[in-house]
Structure formats: structure tokens, C-alpha cells
N, C-alpha and C. Protein backbone atom coordinates (compact mmCIF):
# COMPACT_ATOMS: atom_id res chain seq x y z
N UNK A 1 0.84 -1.19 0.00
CA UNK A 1 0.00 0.00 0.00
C UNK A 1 0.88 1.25 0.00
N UNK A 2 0.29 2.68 -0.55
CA UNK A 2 1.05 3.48 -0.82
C UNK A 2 1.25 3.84 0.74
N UNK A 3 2.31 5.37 0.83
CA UNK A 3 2.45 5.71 1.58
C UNK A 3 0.87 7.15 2.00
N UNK A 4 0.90 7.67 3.31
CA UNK A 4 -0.11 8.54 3.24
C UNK A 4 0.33 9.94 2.45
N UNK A 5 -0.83 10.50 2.06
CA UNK A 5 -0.32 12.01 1.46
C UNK A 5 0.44 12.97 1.94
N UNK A 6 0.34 12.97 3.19
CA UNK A 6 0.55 13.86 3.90
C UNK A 6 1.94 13.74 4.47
N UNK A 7 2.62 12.59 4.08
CA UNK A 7 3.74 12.22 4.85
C UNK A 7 4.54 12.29 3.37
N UNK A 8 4.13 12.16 1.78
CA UNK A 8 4.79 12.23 1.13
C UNK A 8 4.70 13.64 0.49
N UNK A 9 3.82 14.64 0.76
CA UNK A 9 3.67 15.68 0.58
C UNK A 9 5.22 16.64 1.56
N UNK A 10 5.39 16.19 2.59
CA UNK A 10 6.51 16.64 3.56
C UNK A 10 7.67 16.38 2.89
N UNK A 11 7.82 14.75 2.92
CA UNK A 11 8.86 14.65 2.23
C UNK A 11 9.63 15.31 0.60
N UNK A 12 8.30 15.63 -0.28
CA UNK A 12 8.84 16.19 -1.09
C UNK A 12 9.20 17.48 -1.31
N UNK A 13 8.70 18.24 -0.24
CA UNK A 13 8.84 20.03 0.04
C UNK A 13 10.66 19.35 1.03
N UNK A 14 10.78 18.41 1.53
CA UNK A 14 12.19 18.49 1.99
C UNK A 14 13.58 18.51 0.61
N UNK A 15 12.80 18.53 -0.21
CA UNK A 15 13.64 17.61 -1.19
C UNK A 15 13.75 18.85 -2.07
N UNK A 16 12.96 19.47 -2.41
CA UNK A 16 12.59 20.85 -3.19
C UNK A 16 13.00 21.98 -2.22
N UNK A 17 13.45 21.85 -1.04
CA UNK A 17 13.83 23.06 -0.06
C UNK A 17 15.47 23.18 -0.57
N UNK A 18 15.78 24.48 -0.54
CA UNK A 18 16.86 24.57 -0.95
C UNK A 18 17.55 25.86 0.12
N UNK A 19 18.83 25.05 0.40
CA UNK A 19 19.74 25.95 1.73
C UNK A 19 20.17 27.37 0.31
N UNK A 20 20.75 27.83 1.73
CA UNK A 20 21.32 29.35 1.01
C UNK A 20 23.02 28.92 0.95
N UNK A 21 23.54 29.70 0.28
CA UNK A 21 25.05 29.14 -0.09
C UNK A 21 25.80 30.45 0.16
N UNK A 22 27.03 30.41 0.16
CA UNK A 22 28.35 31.82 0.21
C UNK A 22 28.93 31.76 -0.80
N UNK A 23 28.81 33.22 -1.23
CA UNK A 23 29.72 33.44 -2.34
C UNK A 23 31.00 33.40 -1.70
N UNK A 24 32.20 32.07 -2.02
CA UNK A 24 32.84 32.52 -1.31
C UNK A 24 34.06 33.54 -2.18
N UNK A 25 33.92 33.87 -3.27
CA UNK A 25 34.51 35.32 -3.97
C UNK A 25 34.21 36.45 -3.42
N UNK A 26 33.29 36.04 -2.64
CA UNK A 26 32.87 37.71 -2.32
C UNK A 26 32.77 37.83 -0.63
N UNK A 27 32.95 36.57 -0.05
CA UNK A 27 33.04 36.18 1.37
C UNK A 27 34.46 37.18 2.01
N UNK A 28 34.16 38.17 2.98
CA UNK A 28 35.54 38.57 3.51
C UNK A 28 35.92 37.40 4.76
N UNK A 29 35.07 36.79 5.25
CA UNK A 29 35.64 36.06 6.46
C UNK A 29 35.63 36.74 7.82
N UNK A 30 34.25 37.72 8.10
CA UNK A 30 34.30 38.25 9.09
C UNK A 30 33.98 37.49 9.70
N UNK A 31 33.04 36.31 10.00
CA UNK A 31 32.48 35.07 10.68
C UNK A 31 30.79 36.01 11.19
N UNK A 32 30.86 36.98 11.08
CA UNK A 32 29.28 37.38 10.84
C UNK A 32 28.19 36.53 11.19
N UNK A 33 27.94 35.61 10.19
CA UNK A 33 26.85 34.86 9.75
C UNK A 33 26.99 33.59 10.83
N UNK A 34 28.25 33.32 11.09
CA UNK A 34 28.63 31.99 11.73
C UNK A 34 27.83 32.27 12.94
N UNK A 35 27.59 33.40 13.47
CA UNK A 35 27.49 33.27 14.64
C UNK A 35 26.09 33.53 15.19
N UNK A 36 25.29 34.27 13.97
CA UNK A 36 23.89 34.45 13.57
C UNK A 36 22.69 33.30 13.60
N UNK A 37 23.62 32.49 12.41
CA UNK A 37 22.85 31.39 12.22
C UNK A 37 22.35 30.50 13.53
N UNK A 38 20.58 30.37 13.45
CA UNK A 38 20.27 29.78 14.53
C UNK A 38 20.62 28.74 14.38
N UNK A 39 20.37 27.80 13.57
CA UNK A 39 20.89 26.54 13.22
C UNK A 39 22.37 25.40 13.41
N UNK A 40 22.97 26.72 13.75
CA UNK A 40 24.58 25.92 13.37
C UNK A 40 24.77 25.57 12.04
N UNK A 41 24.62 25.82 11.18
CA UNK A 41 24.41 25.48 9.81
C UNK A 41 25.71 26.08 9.22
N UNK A 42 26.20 26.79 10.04
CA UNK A 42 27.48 27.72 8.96
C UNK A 42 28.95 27.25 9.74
N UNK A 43 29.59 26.95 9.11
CA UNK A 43 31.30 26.49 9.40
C UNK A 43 32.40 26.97 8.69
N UNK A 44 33.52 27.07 8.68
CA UNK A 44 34.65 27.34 8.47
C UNK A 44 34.93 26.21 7.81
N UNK A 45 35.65 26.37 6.29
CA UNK A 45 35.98 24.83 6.23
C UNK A 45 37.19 25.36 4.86
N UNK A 46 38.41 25.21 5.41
CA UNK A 46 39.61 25.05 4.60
C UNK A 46 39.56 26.82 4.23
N UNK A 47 39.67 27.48 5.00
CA UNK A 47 39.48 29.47 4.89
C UNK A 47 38.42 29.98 4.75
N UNK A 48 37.28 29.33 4.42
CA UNK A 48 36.30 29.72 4.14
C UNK A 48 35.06 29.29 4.52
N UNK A 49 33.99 30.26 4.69
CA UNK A 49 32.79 29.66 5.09
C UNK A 49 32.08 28.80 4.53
N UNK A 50 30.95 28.15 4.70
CA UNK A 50 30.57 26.99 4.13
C UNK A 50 28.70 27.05 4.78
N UNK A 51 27.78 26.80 4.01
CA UNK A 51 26.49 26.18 5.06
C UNK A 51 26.16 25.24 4.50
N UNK A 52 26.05 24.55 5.61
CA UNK A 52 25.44 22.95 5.45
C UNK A 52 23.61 22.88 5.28
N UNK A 53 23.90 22.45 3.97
CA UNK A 53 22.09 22.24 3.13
C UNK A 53 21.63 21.64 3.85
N UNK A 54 21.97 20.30 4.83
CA UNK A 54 21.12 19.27 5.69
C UNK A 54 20.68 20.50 7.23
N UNK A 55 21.20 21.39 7.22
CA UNK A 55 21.39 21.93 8.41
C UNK A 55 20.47 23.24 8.08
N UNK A 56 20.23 24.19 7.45
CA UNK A 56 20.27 25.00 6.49
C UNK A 56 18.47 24.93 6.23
N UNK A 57 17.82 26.11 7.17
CA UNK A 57 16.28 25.73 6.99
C UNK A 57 16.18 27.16 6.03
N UNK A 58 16.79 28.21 6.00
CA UNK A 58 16.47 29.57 5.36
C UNK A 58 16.09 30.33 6.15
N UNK A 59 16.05 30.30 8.16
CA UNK A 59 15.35 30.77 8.77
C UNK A 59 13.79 30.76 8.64
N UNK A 60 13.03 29.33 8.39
CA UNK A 60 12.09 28.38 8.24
C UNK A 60 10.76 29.87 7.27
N UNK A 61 11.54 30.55 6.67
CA UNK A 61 10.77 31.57 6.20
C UNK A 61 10.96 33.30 6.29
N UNK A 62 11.46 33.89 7.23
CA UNK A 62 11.99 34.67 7.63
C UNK A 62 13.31 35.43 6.97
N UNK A 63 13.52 36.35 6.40
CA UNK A 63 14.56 37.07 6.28
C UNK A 63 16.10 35.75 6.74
N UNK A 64 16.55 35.46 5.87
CA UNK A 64 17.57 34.66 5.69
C UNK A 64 18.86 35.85 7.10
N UNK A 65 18.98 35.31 8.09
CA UNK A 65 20.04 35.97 9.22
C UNK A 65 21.60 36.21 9.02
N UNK A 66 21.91 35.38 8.26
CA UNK A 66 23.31 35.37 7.88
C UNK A 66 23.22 36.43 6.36
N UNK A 67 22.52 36.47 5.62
CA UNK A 67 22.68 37.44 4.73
C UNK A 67 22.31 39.39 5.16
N UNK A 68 21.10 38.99 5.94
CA UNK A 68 21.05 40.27 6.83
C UNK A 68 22.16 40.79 7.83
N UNK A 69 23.11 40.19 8.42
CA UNK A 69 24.55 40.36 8.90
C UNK A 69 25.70 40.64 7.74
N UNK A 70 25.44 40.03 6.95
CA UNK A 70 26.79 39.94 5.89
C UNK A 70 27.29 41.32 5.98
N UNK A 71 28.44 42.41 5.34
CA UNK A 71 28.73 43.41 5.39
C UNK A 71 28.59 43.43 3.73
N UNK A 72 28.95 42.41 2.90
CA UNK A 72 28.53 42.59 1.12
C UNK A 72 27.34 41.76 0.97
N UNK A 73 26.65 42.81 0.74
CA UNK A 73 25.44 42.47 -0.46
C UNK A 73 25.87 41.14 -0.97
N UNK A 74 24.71 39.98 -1.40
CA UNK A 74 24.79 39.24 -2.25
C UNK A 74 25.51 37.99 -2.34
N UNK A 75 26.25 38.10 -1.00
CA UNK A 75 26.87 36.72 -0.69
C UNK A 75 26.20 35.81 -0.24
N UNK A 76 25.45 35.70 0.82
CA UNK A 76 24.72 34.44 0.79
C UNK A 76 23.61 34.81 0.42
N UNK A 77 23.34 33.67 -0.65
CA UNK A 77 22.11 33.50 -1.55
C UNK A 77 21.63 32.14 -1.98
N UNK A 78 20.50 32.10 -2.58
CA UNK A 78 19.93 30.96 -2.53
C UNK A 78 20.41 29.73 -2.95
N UNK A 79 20.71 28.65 -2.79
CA UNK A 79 21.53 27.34 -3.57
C UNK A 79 21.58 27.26 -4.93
């Protein structure tokens, strides 16, 4: 038997959700965002910042926090 609607309706908005990413060309490395993010979603990884998509809700709707901190425009943006 199939699965219920409502449970595959979830699952596919998980699948179609898409984290926000760093430009990291345009990333200065203030750690800003690192420390914003409610999630823990943002790390340091080899000089540069990084957010983790599994981690990574967009602020579940809300004004994205790490791009509202950033000091340049346009760095973190959508995946």
C-alpha cells in the first residue's frame, strides 16, 4: 500500500527546499553569519565559510540571518 499524502507531501517540500550558499569570492571572512545562524548550519571549512544544506532551513521563512549580517550584499544567496 502506498504511503499517506501527507507524509509524502513533507517529504517532497524536503527535497525541493533549498539551503542558502556563500559566495565565497565575495566572502571577507568576518564570521558574521557563523554566529547568527540559529541553526549551526554555517562552518569554516579550509578558509572559508561553508552552510550545510542538511542543516540550512532559510530561517524556516523569515529574512535569511546570515545574509542580513553579511557586510557585502549578495553573498549568501539561494543554492
Amino acid at each position: 500500500m502506498g504511503r499517506p499524502a501527507a507524509q509524502t507531501a513533507r517529504q517532497s517540500r524536503r527535497r525541493t527546499t533549498m539551503a542558502l550558499k556563500i559566495v565565497a569570492s565575495q566572502c571577507t571572512v568576518c564570521g558574521a553569519c557563523e554566529f547568527e545562524c540559529p541553526n549551526a548550519a554555517i562552518k569554516m571549512k579550509r578558509d572559508v565559510y561553508v552552510i550545510d544544506p542538511g542543516k540550512c532551513t532559510e530561517c524556516d521563512g523569515d529574512d535569511p540571518k546570515c545574509a542580513a549580517v553579511c557586510p557585502v550584499p549578495n553573498t549568501c544567496v539561494p543554492a
